[in-house]
PDB file of N, CA and C in Angstrom:
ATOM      1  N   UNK A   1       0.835  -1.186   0.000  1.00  0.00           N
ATOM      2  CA  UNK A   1       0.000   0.000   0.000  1.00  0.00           C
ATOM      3  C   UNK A   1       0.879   1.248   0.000  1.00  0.00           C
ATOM      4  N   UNK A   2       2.229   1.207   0.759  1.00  0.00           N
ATOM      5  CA  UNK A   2       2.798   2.103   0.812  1.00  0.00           C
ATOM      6  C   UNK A   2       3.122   2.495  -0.536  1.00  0.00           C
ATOM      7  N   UNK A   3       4.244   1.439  -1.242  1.00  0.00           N
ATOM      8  CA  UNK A   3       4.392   1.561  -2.633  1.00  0.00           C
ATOM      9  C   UNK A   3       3.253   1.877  -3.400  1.00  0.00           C
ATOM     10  N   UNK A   4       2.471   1.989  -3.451  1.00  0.00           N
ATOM     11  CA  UNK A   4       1.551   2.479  -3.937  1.00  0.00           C
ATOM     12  C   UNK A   4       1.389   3.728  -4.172  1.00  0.00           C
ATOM     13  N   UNK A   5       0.530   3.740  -2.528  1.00  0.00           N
ATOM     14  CA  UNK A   5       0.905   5.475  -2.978  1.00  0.00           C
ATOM     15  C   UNK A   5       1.501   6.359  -2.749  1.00  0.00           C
ATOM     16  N   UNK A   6       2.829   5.613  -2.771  1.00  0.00           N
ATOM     17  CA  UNK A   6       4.076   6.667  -2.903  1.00  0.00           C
ATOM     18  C   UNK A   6       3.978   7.149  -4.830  1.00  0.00           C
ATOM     19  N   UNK A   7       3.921   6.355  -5.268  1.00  0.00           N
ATOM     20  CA  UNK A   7       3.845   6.177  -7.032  1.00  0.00           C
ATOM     21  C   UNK A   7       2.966   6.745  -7.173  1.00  0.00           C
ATOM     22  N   UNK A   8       1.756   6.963  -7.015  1.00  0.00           N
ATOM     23  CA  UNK A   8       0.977   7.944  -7.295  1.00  0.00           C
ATOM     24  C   UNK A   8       1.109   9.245  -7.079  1.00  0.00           C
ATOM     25  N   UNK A   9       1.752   9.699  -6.060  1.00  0.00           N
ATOM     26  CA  UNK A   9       2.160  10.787  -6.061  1.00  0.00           C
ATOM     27  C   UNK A   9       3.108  11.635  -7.038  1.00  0.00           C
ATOM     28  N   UNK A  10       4.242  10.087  -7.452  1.00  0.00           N
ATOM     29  CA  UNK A  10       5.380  10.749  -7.494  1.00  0.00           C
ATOM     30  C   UNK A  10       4.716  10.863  -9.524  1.00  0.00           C
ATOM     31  N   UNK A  11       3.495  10.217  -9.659  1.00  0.00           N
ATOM     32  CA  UNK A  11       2.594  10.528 -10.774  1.00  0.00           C
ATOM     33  C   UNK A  11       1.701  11.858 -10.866  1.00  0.00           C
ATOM     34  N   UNK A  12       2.070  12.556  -9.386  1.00  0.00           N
ATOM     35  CA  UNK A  12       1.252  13.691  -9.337  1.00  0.00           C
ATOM     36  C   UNK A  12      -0.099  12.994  -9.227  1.00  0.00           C
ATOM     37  N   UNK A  13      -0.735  12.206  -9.050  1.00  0.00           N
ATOM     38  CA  UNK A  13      -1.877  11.729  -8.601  1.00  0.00           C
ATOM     39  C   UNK A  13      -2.200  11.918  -6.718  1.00  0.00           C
ATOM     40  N   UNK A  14      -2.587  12.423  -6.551  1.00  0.00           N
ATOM     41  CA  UNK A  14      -2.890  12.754  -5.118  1.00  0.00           C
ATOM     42  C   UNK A  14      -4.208  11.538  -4.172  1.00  0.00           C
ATOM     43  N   UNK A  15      -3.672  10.980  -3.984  1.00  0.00           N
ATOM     44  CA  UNK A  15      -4.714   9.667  -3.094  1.00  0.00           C
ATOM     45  C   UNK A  15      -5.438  10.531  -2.113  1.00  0.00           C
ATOM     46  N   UNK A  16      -6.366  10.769  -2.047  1.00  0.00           N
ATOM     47  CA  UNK A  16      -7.501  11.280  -1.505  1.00  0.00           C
ATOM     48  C   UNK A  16      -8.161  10.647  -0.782  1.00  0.00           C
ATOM     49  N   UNK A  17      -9.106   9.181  -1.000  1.00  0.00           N
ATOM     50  CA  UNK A  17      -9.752   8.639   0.029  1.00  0.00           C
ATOM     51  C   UNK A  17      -9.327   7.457  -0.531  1.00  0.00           C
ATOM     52  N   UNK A  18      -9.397   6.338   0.544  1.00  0.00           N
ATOM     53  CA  UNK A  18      -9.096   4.683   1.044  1.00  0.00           C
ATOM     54  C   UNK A  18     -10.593   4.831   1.535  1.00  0.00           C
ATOM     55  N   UNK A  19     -11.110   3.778   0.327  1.00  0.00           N
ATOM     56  CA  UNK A  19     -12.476   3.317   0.689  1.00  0.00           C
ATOM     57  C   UNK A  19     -12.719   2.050   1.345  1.00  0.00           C
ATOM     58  N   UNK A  20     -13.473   1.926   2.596  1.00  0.00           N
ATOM     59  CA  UNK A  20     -14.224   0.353   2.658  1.00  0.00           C
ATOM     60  C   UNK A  20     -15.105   0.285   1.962  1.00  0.00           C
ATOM     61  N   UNK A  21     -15.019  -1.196   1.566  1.00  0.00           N
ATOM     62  CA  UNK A  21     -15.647  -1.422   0.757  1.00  0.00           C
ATOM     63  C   UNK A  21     -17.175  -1.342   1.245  1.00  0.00           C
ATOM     64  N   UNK A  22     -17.866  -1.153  -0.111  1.00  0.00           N
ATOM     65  CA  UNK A  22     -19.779  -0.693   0.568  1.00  0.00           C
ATOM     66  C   UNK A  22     -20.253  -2.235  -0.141  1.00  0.00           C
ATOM     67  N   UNK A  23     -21.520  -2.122   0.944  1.00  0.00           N
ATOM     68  CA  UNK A  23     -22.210  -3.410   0.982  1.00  0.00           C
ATOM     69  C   UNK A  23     -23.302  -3.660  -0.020  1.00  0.00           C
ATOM     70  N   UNK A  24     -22.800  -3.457  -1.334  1.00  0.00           N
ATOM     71  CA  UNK A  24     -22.920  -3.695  -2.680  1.00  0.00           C
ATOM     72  C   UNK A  24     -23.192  -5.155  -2.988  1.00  0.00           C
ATOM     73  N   UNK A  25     -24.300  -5.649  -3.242  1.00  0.00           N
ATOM     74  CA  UNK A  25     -24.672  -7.508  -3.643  1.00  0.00           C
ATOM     75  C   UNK A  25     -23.323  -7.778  -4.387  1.00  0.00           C
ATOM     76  N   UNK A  26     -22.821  -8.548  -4.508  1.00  0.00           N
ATOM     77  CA  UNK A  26     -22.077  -9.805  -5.037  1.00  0.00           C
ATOM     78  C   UNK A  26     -20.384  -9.246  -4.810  1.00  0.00           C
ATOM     79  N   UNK A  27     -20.529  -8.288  -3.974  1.00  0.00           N
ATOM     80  CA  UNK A  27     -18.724  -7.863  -3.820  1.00  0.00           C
ATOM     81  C   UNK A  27     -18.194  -8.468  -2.114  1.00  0.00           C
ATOM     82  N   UNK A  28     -18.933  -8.767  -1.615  1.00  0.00           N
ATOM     83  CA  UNK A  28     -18.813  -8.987  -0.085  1.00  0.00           C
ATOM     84  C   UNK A  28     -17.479  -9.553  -0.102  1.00  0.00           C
ATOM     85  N   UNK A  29     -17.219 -10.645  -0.854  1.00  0.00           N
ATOM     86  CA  UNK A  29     -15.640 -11.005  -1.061  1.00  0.00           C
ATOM     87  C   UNK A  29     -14.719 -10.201  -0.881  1.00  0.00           C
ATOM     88  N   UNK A  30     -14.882  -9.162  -1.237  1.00  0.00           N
ATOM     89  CA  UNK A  30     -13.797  -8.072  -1.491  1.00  0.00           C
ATOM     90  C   UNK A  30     -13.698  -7.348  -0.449  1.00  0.00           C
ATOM     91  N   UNK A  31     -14.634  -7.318   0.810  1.00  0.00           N
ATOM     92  CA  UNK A  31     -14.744  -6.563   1.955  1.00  0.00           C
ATOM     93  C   UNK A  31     -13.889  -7.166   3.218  1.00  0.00           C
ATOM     94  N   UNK A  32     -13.188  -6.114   3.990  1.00  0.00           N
ATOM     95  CA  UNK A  32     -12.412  -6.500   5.059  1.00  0.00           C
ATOM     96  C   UNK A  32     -13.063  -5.621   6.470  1.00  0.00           C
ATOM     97  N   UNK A  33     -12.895  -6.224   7.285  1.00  0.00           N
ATOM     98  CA  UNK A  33     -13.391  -5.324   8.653  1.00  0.00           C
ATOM     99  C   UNK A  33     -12.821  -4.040   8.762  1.00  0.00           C
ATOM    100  N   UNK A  34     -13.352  -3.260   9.397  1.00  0.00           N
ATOM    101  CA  UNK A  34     -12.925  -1.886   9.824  1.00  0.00           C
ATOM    102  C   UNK A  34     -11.580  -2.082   9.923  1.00  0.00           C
ATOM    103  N   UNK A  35     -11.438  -2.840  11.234  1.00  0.00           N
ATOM    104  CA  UNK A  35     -10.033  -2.788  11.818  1.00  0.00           C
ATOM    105  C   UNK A  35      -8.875  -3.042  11.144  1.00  0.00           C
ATOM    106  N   UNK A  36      -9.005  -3.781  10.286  1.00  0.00           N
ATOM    107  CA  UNK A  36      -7.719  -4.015   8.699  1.00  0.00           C
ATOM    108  C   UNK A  36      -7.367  -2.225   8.508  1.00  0.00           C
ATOM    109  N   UNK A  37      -8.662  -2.318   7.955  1.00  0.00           N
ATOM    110  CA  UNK A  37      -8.475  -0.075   7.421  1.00  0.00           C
ATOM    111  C   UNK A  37      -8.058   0.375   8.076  1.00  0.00           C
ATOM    112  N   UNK A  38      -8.187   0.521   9.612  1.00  0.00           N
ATOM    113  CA  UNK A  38      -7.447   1.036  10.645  1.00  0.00           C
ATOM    114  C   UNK A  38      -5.817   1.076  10.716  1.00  0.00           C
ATOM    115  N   UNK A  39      -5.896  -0.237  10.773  1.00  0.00           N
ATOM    116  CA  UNK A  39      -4.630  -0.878  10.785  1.00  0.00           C
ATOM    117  C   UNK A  39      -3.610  -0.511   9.719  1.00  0.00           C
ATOM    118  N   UNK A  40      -3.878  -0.280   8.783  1.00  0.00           N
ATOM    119  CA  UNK A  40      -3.322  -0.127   7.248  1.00  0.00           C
ATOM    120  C   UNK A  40      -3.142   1.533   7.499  1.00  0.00           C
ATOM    121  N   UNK A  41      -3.685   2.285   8.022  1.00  0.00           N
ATOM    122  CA  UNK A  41      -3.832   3.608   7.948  1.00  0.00           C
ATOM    123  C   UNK A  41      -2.465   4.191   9.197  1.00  0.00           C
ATOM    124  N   UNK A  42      -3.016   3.498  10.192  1.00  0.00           N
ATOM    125  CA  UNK A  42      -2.223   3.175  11.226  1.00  0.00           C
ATOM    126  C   UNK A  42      -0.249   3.279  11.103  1.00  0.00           C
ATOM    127  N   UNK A  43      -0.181   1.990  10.256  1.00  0.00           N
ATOM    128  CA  UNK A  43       0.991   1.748   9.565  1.00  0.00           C
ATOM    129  C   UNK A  43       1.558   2.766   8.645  1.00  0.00           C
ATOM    130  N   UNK A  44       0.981   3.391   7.737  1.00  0.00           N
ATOM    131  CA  UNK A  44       0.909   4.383   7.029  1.00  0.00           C
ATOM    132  C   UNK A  44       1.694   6.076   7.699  1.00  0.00           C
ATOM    133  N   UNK A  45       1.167   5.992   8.765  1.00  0.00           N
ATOM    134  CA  UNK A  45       0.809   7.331   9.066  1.00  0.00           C
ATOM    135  C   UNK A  45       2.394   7.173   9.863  1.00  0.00           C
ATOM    136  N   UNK A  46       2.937   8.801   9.590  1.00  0.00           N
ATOM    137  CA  UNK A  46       4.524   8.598  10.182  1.00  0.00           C
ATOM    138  C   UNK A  46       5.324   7.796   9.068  1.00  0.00           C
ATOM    139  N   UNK A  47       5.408   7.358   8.112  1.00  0.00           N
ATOM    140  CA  UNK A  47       6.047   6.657   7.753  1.00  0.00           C
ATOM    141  C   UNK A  47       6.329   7.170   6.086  1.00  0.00           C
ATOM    142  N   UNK A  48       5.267   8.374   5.550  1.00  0.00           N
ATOM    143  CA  UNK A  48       5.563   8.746   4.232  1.00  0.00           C
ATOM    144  C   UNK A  48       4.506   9.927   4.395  1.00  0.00           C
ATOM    145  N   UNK A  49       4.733  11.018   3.480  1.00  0.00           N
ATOM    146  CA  UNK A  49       4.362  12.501   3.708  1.00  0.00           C
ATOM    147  C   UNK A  49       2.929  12.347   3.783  1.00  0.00           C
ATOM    148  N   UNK A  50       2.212  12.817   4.604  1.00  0.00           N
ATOM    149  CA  UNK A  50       0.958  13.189   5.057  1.00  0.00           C
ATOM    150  C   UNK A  50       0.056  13.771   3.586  1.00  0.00           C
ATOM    151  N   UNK A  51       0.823  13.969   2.656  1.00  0.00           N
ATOM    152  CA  UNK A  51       0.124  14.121   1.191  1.00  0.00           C
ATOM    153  C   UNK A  51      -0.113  13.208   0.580  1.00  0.00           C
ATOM    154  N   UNK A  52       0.726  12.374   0.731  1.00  0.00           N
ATOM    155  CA  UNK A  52       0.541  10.672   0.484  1.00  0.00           C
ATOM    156  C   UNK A  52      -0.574   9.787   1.112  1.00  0.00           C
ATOM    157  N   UNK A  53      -1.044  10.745   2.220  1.00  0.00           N
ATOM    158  CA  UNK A  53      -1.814   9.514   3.092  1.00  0.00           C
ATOM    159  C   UNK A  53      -2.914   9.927   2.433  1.00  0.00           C
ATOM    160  N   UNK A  54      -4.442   9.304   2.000  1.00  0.00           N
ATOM    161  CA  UNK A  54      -5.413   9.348   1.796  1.00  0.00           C
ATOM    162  C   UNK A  54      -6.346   9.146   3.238  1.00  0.00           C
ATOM    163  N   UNK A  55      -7.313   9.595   2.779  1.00  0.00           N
ATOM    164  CA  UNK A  55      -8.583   9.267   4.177  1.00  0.00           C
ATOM    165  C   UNK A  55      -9.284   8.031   4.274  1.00  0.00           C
ATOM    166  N   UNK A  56      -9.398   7.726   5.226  1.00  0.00           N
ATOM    167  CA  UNK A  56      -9.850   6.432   5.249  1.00  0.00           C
ATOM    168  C   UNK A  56     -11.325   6.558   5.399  1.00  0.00           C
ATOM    169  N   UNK A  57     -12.125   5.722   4.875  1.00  0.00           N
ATOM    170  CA  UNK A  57     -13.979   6.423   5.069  1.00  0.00           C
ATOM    171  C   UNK A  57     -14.441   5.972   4.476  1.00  0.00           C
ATOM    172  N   UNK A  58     -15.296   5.677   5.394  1.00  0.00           N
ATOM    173  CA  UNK A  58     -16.927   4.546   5.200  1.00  0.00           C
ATOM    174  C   UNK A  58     -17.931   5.697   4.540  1.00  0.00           C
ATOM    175  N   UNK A  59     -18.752   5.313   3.192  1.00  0.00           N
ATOM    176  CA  UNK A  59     -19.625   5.686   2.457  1.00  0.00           C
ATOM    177  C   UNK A  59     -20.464   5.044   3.258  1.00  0.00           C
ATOM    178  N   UNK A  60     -21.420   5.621   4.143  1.00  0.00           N
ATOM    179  CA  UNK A  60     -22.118   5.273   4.847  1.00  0.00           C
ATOM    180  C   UNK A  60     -23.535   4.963   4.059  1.00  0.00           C
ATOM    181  N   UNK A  61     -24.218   4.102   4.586  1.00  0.00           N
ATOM    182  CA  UNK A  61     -25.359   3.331   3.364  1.00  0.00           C
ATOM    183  C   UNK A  61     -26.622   4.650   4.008  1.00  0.00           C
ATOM    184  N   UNK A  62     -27.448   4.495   3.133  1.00  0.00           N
ATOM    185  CA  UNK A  62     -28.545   4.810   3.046  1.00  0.00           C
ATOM    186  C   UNK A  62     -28.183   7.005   2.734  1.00  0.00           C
ATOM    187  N   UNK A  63     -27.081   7.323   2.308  1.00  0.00           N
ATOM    188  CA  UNK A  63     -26.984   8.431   1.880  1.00  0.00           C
ATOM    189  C   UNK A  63     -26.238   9.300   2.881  1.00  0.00           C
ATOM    190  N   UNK A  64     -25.914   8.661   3.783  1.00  0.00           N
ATOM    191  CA  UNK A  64     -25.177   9.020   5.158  1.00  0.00           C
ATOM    192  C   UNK A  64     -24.080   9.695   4.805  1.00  0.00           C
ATOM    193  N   UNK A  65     -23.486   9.655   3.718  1.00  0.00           N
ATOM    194  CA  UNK A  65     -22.284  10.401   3.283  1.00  0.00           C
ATOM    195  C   UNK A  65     -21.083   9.678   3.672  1.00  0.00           C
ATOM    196  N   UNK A  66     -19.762  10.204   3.148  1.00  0.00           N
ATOM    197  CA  UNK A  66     -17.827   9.538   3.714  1.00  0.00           C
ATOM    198  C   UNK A  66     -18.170  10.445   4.930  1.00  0.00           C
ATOM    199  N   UNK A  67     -18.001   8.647   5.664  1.00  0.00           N
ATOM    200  CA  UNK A  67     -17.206   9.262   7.343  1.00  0.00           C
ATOM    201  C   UNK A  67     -15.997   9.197   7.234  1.00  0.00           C
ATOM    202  N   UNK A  68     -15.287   9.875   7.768  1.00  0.00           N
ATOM    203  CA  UNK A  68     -13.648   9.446   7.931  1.00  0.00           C
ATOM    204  C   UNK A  68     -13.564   8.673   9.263  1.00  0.00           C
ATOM    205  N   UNK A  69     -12.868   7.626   9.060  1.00  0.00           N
ATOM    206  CA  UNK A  69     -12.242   6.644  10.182  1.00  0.00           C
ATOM    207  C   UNK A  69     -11.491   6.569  10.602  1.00  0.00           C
ATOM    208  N   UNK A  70     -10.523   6.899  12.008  1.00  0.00           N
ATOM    209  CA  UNK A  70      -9.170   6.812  12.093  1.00  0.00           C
ATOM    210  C   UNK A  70      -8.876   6.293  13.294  1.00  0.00           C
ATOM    211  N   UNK A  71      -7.589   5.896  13.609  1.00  0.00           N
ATOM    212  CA  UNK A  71      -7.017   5.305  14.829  1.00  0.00           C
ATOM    213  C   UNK A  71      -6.685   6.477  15.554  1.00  0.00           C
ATOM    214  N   UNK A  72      -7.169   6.350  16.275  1.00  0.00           N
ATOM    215  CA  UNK A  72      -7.781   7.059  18.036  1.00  0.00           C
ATOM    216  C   UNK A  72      -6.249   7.253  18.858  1.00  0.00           C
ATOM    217  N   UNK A  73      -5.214   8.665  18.552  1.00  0.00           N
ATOM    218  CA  UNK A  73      -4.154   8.542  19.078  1.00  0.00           C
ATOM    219  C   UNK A  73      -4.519   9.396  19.761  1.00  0.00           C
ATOM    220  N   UNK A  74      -5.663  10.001  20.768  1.00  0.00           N
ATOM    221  CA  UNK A  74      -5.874   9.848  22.027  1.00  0.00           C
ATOM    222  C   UNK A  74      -6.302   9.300  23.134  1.00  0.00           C
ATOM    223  N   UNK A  75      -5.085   8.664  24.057  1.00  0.00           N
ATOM    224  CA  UNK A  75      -5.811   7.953  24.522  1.00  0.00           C
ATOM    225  C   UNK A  75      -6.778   7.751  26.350  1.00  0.00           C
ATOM    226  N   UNK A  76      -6.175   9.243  26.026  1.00  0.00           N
ATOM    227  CA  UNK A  76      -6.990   9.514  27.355  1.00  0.00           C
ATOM    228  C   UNK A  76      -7.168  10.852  27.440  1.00  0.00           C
ATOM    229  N   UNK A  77      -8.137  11.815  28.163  1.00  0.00           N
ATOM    230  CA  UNK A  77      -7.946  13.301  28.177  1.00  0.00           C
ATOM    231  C   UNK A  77      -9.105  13.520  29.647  1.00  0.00           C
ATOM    232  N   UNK A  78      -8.493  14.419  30.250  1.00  0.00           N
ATOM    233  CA  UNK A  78      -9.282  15.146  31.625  1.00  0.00           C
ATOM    234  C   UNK A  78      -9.173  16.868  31.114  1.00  0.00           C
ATOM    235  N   UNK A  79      -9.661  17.255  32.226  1.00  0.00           N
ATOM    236  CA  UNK A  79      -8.904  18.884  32.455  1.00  0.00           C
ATOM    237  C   UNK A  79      -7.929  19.262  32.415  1.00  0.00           C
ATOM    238  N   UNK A  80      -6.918  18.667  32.901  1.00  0.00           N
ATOM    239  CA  UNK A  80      -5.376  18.532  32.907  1.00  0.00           C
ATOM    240  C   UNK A  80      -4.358  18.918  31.844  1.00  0.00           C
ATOM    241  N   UNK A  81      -4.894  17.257  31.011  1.00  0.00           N
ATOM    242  CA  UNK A  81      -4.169  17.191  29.638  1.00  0.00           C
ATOM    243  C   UNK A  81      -4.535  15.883  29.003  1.00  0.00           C
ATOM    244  N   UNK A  82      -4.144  15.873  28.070  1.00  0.00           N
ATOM    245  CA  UNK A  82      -4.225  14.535  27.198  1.00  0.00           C
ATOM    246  C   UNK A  82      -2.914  13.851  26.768  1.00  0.00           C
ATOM    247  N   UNK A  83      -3.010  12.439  27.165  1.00  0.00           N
ATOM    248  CA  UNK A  83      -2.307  11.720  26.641  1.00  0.00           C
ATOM    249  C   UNK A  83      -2.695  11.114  25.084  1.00  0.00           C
ATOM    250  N   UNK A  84      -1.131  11.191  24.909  1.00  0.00           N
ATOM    251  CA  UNK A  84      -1.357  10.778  22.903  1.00  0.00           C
ATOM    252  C   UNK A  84      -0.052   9.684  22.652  1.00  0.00           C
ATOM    253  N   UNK A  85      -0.182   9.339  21.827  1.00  0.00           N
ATOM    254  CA  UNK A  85       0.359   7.990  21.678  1.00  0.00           C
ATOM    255  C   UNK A  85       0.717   8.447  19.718  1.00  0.00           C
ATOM    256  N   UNK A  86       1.865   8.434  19.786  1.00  0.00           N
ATOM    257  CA  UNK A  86       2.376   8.406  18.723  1.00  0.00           C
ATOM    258  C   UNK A  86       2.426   7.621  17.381  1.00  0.00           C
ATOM    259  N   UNK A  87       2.833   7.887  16.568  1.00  0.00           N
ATOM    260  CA  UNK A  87       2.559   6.313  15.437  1.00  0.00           C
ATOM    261  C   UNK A  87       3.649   5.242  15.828  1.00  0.00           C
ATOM    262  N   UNK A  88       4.373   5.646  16.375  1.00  0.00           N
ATOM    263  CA  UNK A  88       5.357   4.683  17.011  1.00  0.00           C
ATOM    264  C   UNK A  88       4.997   3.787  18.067  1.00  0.00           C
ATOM    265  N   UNK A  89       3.540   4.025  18.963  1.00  0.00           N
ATOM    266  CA  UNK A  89       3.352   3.944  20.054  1.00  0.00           C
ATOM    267  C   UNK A  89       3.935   4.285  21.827  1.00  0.00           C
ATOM    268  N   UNK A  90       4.647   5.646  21.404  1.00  0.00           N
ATOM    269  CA  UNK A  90       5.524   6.066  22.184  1.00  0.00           C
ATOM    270  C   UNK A  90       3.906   6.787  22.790  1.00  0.00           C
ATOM    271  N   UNK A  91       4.003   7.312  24.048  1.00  0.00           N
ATOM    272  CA  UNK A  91       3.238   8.047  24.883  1.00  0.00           C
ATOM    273  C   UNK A  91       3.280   9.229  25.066  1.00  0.00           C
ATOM    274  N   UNK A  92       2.698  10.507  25.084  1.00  0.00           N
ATOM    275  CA  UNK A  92       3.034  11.869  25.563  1.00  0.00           C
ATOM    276  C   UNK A  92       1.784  12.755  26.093  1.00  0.00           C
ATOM    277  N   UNK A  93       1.979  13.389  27.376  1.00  0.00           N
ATOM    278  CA  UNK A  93       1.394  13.834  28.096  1.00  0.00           C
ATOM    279  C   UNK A  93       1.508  15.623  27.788  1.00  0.00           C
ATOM    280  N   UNK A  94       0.060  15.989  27.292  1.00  0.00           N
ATOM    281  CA  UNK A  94       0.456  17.354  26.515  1.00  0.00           C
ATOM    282  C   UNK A  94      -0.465  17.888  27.652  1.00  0.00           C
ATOM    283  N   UNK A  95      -0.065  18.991  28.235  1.00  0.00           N
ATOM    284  CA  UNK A  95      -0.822  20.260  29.329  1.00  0.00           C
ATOM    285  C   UNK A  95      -2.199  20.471  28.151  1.00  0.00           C
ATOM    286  N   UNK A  96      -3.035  20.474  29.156  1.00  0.00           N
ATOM    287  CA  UNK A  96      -4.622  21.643  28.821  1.00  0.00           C
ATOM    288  C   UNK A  96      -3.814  22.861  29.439  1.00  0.00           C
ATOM    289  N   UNK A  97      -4.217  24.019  28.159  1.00  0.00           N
ATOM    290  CA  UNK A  97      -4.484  25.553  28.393  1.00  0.00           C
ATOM    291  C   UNK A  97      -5.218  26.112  29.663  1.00  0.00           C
ATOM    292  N   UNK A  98      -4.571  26.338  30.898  1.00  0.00           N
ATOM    293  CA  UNK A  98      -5.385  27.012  31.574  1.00  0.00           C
ATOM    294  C   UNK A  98      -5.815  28.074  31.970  1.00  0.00           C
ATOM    295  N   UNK A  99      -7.359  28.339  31.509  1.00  0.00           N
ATOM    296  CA  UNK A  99      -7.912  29.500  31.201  1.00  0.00           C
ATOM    297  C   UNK A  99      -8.304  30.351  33.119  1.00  0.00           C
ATOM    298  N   UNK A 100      -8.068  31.407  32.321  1.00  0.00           N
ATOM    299  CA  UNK A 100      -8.943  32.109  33.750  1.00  0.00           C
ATOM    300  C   UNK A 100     -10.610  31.641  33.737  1.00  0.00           C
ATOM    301  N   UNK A 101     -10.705  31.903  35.090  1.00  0.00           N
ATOM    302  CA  UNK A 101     -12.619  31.423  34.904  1.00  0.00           C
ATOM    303  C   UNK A 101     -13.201  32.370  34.404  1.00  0.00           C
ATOM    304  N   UNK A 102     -14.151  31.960  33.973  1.00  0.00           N
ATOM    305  CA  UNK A 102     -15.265  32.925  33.705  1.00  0.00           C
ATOM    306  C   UNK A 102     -15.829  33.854  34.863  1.00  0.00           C
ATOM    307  N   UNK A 103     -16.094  35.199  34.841  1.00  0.00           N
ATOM    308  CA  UNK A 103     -17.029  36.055  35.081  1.00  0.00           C
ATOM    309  C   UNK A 103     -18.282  35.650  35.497  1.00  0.00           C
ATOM    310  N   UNK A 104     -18.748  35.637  36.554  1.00  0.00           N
ATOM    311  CA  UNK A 104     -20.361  35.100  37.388  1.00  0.00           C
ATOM    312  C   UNK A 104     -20.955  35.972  36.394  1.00  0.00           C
ATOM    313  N   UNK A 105     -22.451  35.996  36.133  1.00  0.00           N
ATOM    314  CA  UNK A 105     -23.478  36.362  35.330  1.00  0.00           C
ATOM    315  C   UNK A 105     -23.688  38.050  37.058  1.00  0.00           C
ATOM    316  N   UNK A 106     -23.285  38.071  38.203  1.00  0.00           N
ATOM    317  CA  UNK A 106     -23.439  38.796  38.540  1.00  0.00           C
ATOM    318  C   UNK A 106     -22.358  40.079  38.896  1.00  0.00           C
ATOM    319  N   UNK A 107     -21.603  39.781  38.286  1.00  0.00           N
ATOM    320  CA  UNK A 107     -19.959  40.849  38.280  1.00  0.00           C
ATOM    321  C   UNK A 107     -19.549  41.155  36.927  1.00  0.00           C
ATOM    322  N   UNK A 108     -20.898  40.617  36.039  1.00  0.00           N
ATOM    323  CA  UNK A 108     -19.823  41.577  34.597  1.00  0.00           C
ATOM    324  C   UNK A 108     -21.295  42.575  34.488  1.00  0.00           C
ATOM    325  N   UNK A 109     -21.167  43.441  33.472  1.00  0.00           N
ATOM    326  CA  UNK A 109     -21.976  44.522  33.297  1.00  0.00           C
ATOM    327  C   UNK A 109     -22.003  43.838  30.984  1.00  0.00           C
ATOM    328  N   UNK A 110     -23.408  43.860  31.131  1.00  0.00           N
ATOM    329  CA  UNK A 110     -23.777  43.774  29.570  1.00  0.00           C
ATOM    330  C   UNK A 110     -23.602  44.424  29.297  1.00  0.00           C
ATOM    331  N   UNK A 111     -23.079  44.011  27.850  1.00  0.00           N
ATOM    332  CA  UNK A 111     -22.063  45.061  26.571  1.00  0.00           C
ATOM    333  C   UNK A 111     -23.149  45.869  25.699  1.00  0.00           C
ATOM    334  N   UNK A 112     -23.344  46.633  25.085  1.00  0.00           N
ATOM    335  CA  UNK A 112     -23.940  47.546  24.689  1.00  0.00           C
ATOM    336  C   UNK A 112     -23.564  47.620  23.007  1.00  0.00           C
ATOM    337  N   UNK A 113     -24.880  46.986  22.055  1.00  0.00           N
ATOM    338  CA  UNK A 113     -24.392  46.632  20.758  1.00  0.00           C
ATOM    339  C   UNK A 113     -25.104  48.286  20.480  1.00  0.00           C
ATOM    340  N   UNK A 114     -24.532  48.750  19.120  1.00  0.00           N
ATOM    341  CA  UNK A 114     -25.224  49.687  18.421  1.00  0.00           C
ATOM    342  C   UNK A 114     -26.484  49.343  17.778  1.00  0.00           C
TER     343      UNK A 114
END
């Protein structure tokens, strides 16, 4: 897959979306679980220019439109911060922005539109 679409690129062809396959009568053969796509995308990612990578996405039946699907490199988040997990599977703990609080509804004074 990589070889792939590395060559397309280097064709100036730009890979855009990685389809699962849709649940079309007589192709079911040709269909793999989510988690393959995942997986494949997964592998992908980190490993050749982010122009190269296409989207991965379910044509959702009944007119639902391309969802995009992706592997979940967060894997945890509070108030704090979020942990993220790299394509390597390395771990990193990134700070939440901490904001001043908000203003009680009884200590600010309404703004005055024209």
């Amino acid at each position: 897959m990589k070889d792939l679409l590395l060559k397309l690129v280097h064709m100036r062809v730009r890979p855009y979306y990685l389809y699962q396959c849709d649940l079309s009568r007589g192709i079911s053969h040709f269909r793999t679980d989510v988690d393959t796509g995942i997986n494949i995308m997964h592998q992908l990612t980190g490993y050749i220019s982010g122009f190269a990578v296409p989207k991965y996405v379910i044509d959702a039946p009944h007119g639902g439109g391309k969802i995009p699907i992706n592997y979940n490199y967060v894997l945890r988040k509070d108030d704090r911060e979020v942990l993220l997990e790299n394509y390597k599977g390395e771990k990193y703990h990134y700070p939440i922005p901490q904001r001043p609080k908000a203003q009680t509804a009884s200590n600010t004074t309404p703004s005055k539109h024209p």
